[in-house]
N, C-alpha and C. Protein backbone atom coordinates (compact mmCIF):
# COMPACT_ATOMS: atom_id res chain seq x y z
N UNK A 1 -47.75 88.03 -59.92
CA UNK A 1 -46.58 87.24 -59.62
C UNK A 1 -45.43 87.65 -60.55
N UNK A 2 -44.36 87.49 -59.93
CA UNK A 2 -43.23 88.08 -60.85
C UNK A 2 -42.24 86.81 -61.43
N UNK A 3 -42.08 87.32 -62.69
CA UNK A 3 -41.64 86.37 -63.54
C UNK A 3 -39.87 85.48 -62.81
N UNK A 4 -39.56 84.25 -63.24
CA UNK A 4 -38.88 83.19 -62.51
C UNK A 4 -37.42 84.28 -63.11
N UNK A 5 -36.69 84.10 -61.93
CA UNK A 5 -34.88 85.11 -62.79
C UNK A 5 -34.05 84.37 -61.92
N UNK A 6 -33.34 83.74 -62.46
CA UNK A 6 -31.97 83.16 -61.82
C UNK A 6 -31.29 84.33 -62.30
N UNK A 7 -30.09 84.71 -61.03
CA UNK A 7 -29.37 85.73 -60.53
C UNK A 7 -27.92 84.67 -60.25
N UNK A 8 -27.10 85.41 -60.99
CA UNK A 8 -25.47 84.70 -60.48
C UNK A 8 -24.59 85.80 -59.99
N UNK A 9 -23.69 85.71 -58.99
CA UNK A 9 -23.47 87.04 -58.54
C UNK A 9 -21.66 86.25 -58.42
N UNK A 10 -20.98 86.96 -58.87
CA UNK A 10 -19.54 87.18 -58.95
C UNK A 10 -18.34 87.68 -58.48
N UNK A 11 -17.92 87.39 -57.44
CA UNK A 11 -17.38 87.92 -56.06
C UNK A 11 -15.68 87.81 -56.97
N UNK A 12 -14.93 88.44 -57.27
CA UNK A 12 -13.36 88.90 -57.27
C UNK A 12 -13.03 88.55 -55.85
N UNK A 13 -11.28 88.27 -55.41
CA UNK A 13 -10.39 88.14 -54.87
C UNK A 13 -10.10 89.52 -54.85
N UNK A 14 -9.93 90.09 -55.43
CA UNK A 14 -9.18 91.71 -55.03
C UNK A 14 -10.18 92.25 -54.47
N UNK A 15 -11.97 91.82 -53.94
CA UNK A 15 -12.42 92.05 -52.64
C UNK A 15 -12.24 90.84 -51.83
N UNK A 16 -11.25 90.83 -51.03
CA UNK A 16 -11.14 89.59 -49.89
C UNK A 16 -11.87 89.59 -48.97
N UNK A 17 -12.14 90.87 -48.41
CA UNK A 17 -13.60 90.25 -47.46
C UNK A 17 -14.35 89.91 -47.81
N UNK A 18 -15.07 90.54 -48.86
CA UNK A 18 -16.52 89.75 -50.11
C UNK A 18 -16.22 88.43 -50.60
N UNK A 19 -14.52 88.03 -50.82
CA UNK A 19 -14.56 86.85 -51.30
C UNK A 19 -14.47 86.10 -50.36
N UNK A 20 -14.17 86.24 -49.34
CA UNK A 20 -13.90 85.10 -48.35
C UNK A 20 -15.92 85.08 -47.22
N UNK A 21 -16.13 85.70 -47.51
CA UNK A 21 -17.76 86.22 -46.99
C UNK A 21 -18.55 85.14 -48.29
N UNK A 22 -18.48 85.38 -49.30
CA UNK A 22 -18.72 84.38 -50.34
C UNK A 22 -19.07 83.04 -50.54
N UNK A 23 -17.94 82.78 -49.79
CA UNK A 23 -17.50 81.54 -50.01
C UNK A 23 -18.06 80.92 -48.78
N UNK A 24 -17.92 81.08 -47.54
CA UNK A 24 -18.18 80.68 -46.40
C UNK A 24 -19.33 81.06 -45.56
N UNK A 25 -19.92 82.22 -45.70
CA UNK A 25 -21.25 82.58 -46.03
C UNK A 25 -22.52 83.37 -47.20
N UNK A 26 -22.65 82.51 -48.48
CA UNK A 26 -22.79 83.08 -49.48
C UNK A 26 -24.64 83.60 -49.20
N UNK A 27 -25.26 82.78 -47.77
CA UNK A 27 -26.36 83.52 -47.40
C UNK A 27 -26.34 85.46 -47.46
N UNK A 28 -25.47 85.43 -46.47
CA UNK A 28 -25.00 87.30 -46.12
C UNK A 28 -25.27 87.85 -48.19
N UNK A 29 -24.43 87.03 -48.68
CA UNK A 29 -24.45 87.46 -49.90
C UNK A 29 -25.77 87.89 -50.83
N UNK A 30 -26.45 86.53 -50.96
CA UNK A 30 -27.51 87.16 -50.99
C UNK A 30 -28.45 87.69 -50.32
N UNK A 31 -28.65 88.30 -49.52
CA UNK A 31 -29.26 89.32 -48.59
C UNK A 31 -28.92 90.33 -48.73
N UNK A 32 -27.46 90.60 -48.97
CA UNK A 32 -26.78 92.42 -49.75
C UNK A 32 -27.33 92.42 -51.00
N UNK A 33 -27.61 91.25 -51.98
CA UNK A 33 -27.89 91.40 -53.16
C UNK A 33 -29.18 91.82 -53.01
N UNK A 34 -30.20 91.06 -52.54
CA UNK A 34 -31.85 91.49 -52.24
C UNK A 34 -31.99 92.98 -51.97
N UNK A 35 -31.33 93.51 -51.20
CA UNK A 35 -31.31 94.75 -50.56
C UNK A 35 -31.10 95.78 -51.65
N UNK A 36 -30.44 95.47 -52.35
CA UNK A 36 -29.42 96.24 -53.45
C UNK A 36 -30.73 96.40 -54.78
N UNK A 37 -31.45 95.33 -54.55
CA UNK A 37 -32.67 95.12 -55.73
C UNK A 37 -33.83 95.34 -55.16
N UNK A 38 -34.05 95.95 -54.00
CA UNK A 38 -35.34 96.49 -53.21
C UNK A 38 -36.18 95.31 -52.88
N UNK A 39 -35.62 94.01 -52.85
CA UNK A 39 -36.63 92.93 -52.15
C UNK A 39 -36.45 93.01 -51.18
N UNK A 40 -36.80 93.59 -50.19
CA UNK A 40 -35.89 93.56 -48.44
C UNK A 40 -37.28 92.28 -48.55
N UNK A 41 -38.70 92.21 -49.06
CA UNK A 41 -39.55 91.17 -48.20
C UNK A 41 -39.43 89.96 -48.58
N UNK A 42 -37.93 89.80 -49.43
CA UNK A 42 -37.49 88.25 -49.55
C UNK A 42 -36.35 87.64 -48.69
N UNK A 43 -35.91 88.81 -47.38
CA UNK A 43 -34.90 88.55 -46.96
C UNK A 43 -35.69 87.27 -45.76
N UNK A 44 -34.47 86.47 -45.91
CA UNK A 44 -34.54 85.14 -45.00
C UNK A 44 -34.17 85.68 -43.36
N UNK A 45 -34.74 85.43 -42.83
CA UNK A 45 -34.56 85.85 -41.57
C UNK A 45 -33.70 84.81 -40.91
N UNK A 46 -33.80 83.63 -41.11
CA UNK A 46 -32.83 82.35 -40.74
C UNK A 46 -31.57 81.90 -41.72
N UNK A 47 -31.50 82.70 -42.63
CA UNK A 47 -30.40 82.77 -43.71
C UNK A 47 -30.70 81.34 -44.15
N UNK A 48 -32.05 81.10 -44.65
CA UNK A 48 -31.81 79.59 -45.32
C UNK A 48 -31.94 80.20 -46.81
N UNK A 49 -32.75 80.74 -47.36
CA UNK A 49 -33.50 80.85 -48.68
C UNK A 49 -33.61 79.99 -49.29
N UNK A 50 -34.60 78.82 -48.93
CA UNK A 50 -35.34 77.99 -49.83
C UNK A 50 -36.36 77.67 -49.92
N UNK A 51 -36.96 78.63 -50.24
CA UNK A 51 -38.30 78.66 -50.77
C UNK A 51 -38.89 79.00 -51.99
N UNK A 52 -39.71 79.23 -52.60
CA UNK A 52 -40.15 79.45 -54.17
C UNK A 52 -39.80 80.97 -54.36
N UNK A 53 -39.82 81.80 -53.83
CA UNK A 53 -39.55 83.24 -53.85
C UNK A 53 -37.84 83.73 -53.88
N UNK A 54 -37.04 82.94 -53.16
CA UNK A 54 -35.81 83.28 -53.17
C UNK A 54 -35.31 81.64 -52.74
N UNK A 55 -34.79 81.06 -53.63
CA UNK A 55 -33.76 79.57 -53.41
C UNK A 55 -32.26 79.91 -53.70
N UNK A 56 -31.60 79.49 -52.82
CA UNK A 56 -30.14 79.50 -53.08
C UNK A 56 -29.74 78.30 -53.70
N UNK A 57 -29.15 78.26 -54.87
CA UNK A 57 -29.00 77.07 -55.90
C UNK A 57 -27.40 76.86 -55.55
N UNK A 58 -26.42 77.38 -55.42
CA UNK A 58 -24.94 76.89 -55.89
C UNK A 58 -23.80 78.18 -55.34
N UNK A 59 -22.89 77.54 -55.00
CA UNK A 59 -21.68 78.35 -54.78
C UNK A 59 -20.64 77.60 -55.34
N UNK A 60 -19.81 77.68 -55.78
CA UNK A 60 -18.71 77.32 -56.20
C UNK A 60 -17.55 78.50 -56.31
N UNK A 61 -16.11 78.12 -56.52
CA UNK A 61 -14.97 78.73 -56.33
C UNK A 61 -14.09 78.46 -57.45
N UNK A 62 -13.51 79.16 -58.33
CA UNK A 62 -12.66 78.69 -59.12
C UNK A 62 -12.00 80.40 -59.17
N UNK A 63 -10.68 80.10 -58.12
CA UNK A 63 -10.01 81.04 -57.62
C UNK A 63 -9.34 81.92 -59.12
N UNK A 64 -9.42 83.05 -58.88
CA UNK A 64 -9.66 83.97 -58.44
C UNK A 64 -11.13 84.38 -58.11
N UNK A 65 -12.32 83.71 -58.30
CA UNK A 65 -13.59 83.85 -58.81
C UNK A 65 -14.63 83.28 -57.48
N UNK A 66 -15.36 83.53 -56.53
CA UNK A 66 -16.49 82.98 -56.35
C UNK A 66 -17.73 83.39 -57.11
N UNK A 67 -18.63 82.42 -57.53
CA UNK A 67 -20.44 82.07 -58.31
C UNK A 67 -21.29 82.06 -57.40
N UNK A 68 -22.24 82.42 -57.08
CA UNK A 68 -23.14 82.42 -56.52
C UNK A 68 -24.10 82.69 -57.46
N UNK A 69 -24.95 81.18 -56.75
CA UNK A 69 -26.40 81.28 -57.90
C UNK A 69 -27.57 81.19 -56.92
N UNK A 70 -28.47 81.86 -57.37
CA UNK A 70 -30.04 81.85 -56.43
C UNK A 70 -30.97 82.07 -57.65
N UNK A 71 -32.08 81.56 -57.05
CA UNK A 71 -33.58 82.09 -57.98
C UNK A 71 -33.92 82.80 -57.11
N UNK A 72 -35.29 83.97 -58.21
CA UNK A 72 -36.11 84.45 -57.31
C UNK A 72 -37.62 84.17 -58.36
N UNK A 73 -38.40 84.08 -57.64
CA UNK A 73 -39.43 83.66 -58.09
C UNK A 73 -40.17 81.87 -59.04
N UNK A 74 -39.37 81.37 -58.86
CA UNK A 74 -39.17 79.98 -59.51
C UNK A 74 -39.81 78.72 -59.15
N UNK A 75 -41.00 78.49 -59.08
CA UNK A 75 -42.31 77.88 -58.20
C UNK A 75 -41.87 76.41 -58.85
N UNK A 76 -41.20 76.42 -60.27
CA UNK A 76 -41.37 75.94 -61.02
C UNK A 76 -40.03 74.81 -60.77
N UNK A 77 -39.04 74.96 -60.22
CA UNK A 77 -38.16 74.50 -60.18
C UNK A 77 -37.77 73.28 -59.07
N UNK A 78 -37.22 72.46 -59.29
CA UNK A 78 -36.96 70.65 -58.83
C UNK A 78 -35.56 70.52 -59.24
N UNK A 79 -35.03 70.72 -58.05
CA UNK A 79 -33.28 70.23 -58.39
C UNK A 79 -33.31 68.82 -58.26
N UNK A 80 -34.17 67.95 -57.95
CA UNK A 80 -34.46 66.21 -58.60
C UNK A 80 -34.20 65.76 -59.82
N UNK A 81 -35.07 66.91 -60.68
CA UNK A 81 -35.00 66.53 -62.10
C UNK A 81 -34.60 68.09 -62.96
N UNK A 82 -34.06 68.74 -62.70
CA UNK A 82 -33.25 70.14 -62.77
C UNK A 82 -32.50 69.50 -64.35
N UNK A 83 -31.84 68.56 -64.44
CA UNK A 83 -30.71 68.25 -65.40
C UNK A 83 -31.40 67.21 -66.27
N UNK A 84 -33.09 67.46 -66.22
CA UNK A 84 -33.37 66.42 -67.50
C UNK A 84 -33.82 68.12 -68.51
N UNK A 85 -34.05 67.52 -69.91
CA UNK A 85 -34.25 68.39 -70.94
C UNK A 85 -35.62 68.95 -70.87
N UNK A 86 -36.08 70.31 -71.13
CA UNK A 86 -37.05 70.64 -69.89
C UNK A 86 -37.28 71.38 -69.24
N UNK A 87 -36.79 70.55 -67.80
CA UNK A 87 -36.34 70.82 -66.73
C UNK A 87 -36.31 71.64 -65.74
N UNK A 88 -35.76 72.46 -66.70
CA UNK A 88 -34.23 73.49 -65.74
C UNK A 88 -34.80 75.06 -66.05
């Protein structure tokens, strides 16, 4: 089994298709990222990724900037109790 890695991926405005792809579908996003890291057998076929192998955690925007956060491997993880000490 491969060890738990939260991945944040950082989309610029001076790529506007990536940023606007980002933002409004940050699935596509990670699926170029998987690809790019040779997991093609974590790609979501229904663009959900939430499962213990690949979870999509967060997008947010703070322009010029989209965040994109996912785990991969993280069996371990409960966004219930994510924000007690611990946790996370």
């Amino acid at each position: 089994m491969e060890s738990p890695t939260r991945i944040l991926v950082i989309v610029k405005h001076k790529h506007l298709d990536g940023w606007k792809q980002a933002w409004d579908e940050p699935q596509k996003i990670i699926t170029c990222v998987l690809k790019k890291l040779h997991y093609d057998h974590l790609i979501s076929l229904d663009d959900t990724y939430d499962s213990s192998d690949c979870r999509f955690i967060a997008v947010e925007r703070w322009d010029p900037l989209v965040f994109l956060v996912f785990d991969l491997f993280n069996v371990e993880y409960n966004h219930l109790d994510a924000h007690l000490a611990g946790k996370n």
